[in-house]
N, C-alpha and C. Protein backbone atom coordinates (compact mmCIF):
# COMPACT_ATOMS: atom_id res chain seq x y z
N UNK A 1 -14.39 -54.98 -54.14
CA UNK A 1 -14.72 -56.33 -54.53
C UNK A 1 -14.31 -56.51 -56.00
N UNK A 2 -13.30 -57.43 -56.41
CA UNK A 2 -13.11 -57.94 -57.51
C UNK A 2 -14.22 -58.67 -58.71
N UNK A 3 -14.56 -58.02 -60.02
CA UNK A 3 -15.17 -58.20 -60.99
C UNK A 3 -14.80 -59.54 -61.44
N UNK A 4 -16.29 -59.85 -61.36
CA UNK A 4 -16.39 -61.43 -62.03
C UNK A 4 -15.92 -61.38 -63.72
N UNK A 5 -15.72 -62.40 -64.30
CA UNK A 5 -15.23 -62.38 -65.81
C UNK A 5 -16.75 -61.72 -66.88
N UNK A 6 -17.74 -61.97 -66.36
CA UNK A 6 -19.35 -61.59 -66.80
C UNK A 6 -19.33 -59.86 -66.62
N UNK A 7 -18.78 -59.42 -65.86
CA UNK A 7 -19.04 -58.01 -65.18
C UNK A 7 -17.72 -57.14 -66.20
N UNK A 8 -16.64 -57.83 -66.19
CA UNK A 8 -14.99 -57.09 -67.14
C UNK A 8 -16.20 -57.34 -68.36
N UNK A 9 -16.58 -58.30 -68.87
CA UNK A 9 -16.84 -58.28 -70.05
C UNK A 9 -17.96 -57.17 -70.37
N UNK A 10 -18.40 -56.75 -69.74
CA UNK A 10 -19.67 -55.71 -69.42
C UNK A 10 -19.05 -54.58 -69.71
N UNK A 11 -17.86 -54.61 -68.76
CA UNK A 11 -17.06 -53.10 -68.60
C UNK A 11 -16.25 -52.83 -69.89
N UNK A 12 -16.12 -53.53 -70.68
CA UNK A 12 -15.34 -54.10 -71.97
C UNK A 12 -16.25 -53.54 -73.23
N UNK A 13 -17.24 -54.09 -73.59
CA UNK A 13 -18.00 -53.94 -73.82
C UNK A 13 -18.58 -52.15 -73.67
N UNK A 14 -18.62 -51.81 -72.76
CA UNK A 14 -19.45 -50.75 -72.38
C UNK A 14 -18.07 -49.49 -73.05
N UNK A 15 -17.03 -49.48 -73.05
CA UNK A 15 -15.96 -48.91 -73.64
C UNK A 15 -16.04 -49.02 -74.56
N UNK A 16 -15.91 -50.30 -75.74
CA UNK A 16 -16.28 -49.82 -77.02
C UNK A 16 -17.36 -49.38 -77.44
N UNK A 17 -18.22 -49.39 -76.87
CA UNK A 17 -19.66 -48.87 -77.61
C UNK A 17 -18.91 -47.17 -76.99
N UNK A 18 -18.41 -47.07 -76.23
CA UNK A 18 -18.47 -45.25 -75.87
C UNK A 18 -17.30 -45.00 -76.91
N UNK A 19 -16.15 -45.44 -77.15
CA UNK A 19 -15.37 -45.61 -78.26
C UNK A 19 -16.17 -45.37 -79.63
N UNK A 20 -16.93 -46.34 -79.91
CA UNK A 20 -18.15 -45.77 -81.22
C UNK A 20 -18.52 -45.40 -81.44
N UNK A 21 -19.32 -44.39 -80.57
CA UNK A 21 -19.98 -43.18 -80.32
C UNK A 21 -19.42 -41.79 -80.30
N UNK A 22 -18.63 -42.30 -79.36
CA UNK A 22 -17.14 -40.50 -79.82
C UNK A 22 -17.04 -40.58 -80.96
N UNK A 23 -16.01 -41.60 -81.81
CA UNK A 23 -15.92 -41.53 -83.28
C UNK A 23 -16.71 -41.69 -84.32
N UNK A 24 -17.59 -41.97 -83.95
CA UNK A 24 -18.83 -41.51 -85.03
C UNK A 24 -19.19 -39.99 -84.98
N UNK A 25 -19.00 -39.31 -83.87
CA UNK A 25 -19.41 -37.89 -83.98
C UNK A 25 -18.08 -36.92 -84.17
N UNK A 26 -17.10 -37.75 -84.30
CA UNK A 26 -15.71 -37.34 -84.47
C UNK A 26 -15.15 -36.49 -83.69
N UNK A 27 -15.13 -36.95 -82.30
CA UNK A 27 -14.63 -36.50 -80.87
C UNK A 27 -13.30 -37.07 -80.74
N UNK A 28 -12.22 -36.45 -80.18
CA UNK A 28 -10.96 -37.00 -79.81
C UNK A 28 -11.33 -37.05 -78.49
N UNK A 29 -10.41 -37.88 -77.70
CA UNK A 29 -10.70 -38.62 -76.22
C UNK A 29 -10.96 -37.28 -75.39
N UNK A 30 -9.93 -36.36 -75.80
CA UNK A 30 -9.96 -35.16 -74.75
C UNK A 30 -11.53 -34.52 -74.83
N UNK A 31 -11.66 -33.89 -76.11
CA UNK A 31 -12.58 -33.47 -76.25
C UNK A 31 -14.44 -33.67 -75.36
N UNK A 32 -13.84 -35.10 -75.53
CA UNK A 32 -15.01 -35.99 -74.40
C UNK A 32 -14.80 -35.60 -73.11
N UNK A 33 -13.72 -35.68 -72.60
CA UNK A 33 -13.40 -35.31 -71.11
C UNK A 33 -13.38 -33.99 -71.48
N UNK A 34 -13.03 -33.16 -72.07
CA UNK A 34 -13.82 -31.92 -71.16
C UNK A 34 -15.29 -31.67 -71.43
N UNK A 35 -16.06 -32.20 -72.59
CA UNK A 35 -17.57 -31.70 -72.46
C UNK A 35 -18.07 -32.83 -71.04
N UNK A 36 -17.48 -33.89 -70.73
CA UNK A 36 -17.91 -34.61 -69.26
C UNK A 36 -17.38 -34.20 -68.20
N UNK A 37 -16.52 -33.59 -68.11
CA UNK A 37 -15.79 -32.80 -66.72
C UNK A 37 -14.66 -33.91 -66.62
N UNK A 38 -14.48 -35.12 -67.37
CA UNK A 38 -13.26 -35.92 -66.86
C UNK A 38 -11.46 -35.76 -66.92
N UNK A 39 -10.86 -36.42 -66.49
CA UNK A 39 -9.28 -36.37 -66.93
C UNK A 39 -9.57 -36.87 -67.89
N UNK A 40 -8.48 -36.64 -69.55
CA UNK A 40 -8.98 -37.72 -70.26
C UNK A 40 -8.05 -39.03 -70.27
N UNK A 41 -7.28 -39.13 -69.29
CA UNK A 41 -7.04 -40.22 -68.90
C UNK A 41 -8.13 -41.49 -68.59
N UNK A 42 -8.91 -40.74 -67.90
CA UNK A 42 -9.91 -41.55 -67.31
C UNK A 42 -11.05 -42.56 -68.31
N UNK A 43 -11.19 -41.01 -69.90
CA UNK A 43 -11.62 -41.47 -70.71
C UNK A 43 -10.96 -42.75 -71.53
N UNK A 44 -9.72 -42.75 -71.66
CA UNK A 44 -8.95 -43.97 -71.62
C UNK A 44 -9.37 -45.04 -71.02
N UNK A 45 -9.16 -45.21 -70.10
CA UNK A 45 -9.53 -46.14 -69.01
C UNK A 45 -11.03 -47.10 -69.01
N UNK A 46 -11.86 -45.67 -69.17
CA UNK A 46 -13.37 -46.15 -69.41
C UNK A 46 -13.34 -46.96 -70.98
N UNK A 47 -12.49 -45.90 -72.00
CA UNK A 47 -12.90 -47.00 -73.50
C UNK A 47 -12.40 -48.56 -73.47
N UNK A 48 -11.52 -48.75 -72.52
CA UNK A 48 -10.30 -49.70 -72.22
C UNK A 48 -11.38 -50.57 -71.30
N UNK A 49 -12.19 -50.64 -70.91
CA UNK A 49 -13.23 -51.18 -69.80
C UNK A 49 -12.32 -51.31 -68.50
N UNK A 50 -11.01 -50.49 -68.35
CA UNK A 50 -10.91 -50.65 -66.94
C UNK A 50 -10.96 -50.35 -65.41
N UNK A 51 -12.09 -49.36 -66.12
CA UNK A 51 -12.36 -48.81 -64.37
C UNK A 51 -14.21 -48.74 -64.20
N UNK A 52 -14.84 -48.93 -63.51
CA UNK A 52 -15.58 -48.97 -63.07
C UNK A 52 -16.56 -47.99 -62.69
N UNK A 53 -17.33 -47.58 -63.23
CA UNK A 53 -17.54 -45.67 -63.06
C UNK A 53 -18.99 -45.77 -62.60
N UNK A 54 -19.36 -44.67 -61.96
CA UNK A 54 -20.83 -44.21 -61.63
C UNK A 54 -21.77 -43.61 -62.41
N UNK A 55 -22.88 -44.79 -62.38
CA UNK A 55 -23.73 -44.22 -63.22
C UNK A 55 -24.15 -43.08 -63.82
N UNK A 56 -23.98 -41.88 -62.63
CA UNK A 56 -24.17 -40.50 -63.28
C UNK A 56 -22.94 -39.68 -63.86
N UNK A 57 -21.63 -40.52 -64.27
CA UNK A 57 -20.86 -40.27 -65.04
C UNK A 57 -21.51 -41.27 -66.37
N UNK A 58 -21.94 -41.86 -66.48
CA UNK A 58 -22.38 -42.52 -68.24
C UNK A 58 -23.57 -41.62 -68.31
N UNK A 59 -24.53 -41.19 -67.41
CA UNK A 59 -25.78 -40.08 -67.80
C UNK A 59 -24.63 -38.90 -68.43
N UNK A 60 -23.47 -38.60 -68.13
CA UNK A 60 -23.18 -37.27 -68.38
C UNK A 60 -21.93 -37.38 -69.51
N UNK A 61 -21.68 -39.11 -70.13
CA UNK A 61 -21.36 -39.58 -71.40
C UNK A 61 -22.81 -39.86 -72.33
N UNK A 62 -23.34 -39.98 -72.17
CA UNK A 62 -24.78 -40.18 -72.63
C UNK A 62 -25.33 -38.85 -73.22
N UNK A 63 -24.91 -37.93 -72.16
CA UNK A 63 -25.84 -36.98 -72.96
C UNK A 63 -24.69 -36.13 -73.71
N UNK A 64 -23.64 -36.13 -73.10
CA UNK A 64 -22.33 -35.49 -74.52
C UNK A 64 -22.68 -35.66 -75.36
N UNK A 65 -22.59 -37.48 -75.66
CA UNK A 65 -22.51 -37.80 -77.14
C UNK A 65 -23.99 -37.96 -77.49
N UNK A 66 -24.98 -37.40 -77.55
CA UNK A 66 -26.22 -37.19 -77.21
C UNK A 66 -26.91 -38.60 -77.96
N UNK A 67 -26.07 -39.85 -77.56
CA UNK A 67 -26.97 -40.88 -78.28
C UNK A 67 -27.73 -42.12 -77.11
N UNK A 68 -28.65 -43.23 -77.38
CA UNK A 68 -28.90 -43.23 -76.32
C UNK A 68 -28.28 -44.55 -75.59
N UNK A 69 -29.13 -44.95 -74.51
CA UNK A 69 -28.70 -45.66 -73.46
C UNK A 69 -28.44 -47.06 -74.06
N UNK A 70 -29.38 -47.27 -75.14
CA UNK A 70 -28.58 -48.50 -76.02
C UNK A 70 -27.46 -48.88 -76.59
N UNK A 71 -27.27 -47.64 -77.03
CA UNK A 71 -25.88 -47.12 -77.78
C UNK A 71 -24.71 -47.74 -77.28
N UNK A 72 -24.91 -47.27 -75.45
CA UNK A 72 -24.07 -47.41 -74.91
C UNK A 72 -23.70 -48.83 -74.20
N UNK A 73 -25.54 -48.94 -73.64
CA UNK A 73 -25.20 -50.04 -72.66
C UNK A 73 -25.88 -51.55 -73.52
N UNK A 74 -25.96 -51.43 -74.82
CA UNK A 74 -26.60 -52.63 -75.79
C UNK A 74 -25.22 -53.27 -76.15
């Protein structure tokens, strides 16, 4: 099912805050994907808001960058 313009902006959104959070703790993209198990392609993708991911992949960005759920999802 195709994302409403409210939902991209969410997913948009939800990338730069994980974008802010890596570089505040001074993580390169890879670095993130491997303490999360991801490609870091994917990490791309996610800072980029364009893919759509499962919640217990942001629990396991969440607790990498050990900051919290506001951080991410405020």
């Amino acid at each position: 099912m195709p994302l409403d313009s409210k939902q991209a902006a969410q997913l948009k959104r939800f990338g730069a805050n994980v974008r802010r959070q890596r570089q505040k703790r001074g993580l390169t993209q890879e670095k993130l994907a491997e303490k999360v198990e991801l490609n870091p392609r994917t990490v791309q993708k996610i800072e980029a808001g364009d893919v759509n991911i499962l919640l217990t992949t942001v629990l396991r960005i969440q607790r990498a960058l050990g900051c919290s759920w506001d951080d991410l999802l405020g």
